[in-house]
N, C-alpha and C. Protein backbone atom coordinates (compact mmCIF):
# COMPACT_ATOMS: atom_id res chain seq x y z
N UNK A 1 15.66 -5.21 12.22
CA UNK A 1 16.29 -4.03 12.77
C UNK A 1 17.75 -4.31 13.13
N UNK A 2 17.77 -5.40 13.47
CA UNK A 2 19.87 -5.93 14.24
C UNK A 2 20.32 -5.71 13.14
N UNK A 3 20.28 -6.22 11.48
CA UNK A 3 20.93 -6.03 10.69
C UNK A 3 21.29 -4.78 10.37
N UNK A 4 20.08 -3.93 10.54
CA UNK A 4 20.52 -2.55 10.02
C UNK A 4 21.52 -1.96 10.89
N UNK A 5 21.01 -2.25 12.03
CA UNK A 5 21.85 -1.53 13.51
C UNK A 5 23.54 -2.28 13.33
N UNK A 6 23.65 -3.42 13.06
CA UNK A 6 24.74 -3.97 12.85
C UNK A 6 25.54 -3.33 11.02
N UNK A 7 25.06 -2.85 10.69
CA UNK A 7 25.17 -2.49 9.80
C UNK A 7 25.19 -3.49 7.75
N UNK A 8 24.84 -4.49 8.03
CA UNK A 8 24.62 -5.76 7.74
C UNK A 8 23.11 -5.17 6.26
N UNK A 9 22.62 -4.64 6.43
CA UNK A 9 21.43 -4.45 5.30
C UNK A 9 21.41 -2.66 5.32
N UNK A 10 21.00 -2.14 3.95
CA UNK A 10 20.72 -0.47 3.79
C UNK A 10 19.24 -0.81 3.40
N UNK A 11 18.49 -0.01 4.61
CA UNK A 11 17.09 0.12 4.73
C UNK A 11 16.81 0.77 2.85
N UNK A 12 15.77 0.51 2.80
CA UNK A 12 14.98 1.27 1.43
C UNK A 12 14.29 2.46 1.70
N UNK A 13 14.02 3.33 0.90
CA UNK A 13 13.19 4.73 1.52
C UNK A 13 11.77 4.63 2.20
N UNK A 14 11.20 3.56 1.75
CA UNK A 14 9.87 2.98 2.59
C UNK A 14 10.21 3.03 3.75
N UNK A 15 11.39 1.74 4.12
CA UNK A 15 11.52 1.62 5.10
C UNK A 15 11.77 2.50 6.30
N UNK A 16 12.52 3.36 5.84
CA UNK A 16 13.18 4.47 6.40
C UNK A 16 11.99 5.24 6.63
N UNK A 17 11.20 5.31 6.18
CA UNK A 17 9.35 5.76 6.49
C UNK A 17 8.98 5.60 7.65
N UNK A 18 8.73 4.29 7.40
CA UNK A 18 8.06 3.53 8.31
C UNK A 18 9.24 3.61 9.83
N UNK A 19 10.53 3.52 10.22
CA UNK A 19 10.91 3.58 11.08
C UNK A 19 10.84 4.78 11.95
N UNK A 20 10.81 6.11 10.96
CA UNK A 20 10.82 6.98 12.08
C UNK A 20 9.68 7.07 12.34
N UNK A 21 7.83 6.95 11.55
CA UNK A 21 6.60 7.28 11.88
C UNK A 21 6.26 6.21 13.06
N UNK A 22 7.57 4.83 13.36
CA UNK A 22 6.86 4.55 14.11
C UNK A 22 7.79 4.94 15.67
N UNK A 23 8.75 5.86 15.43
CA UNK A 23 9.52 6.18 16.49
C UNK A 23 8.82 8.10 16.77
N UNK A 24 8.10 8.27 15.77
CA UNK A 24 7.26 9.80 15.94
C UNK A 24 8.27 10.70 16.05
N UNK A 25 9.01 10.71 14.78
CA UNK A 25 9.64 11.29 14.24
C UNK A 25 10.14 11.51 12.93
N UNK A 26 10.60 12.37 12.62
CA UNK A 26 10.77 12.86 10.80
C UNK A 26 11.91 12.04 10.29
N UNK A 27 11.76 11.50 8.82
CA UNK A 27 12.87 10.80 8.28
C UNK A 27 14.13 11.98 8.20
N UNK A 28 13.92 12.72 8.02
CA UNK A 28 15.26 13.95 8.20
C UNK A 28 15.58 13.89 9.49
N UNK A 29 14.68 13.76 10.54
CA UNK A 29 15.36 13.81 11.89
C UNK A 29 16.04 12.39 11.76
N UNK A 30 15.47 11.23 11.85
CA UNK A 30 16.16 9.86 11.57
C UNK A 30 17.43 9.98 11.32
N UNK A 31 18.00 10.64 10.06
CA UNK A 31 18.81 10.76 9.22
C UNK A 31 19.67 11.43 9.72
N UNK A 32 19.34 12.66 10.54
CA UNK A 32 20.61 13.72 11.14
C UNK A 32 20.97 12.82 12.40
N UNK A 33 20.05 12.18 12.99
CA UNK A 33 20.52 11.40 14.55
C UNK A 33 21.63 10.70 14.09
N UNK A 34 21.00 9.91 12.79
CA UNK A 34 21.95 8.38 12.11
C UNK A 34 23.11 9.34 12.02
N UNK A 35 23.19 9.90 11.03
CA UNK A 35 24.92 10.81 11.00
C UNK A 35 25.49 10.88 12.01
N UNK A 36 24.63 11.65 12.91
CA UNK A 36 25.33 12.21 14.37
C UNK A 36 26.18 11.27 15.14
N UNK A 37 25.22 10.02 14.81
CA UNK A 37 26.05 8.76 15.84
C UNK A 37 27.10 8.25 14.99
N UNK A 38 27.21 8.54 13.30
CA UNK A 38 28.06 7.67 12.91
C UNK A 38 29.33 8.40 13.17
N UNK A 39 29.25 9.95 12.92
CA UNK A 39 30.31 10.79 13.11
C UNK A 39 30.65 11.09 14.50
N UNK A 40 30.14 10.48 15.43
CA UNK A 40 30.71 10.72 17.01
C UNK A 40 31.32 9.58 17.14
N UNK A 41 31.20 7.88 16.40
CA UNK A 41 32.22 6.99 16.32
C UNK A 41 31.31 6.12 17.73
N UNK A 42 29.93 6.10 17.36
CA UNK A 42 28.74 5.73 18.26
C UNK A 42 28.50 4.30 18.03
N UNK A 43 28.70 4.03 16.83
CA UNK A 43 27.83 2.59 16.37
C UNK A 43 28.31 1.49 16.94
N UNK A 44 27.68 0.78 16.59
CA UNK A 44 27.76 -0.66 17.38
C UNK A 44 28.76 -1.50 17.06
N UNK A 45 29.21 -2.04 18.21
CA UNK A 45 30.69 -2.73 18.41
C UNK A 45 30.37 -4.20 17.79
N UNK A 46 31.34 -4.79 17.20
CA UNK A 46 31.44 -6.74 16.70
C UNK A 46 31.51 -6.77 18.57
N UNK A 47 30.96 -7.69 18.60
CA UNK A 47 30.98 -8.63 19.92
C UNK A 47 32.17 -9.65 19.61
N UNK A 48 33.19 -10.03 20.31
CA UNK A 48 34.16 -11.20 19.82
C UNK A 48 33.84 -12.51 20.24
């Protein structure tokens, strides 16, 4: 999961399955959150 969150690996469509069924939620919802945070300038900082 750090890699993805770090942006470091692009999940596969399985995967992307499996993350939101196990967060009990829809891969479209997944997908609009993921946008939402990338376009509010949300994501995760390099640590120095």
């Amino acid at each position: 999961m750090g890699k993805i969150e770090r942006g470091e690996h692009v999940p596969t469509l399985p995967l992307i399955l499996k993350i939101a069924a196990a967060l009990g939620i829809s891969a479209s919802e997944l997908m609009a959150a993921t946008e939402k945070n990338l376009n509010s300038g949300s994501e995760p900082q390099d640590s120095p």
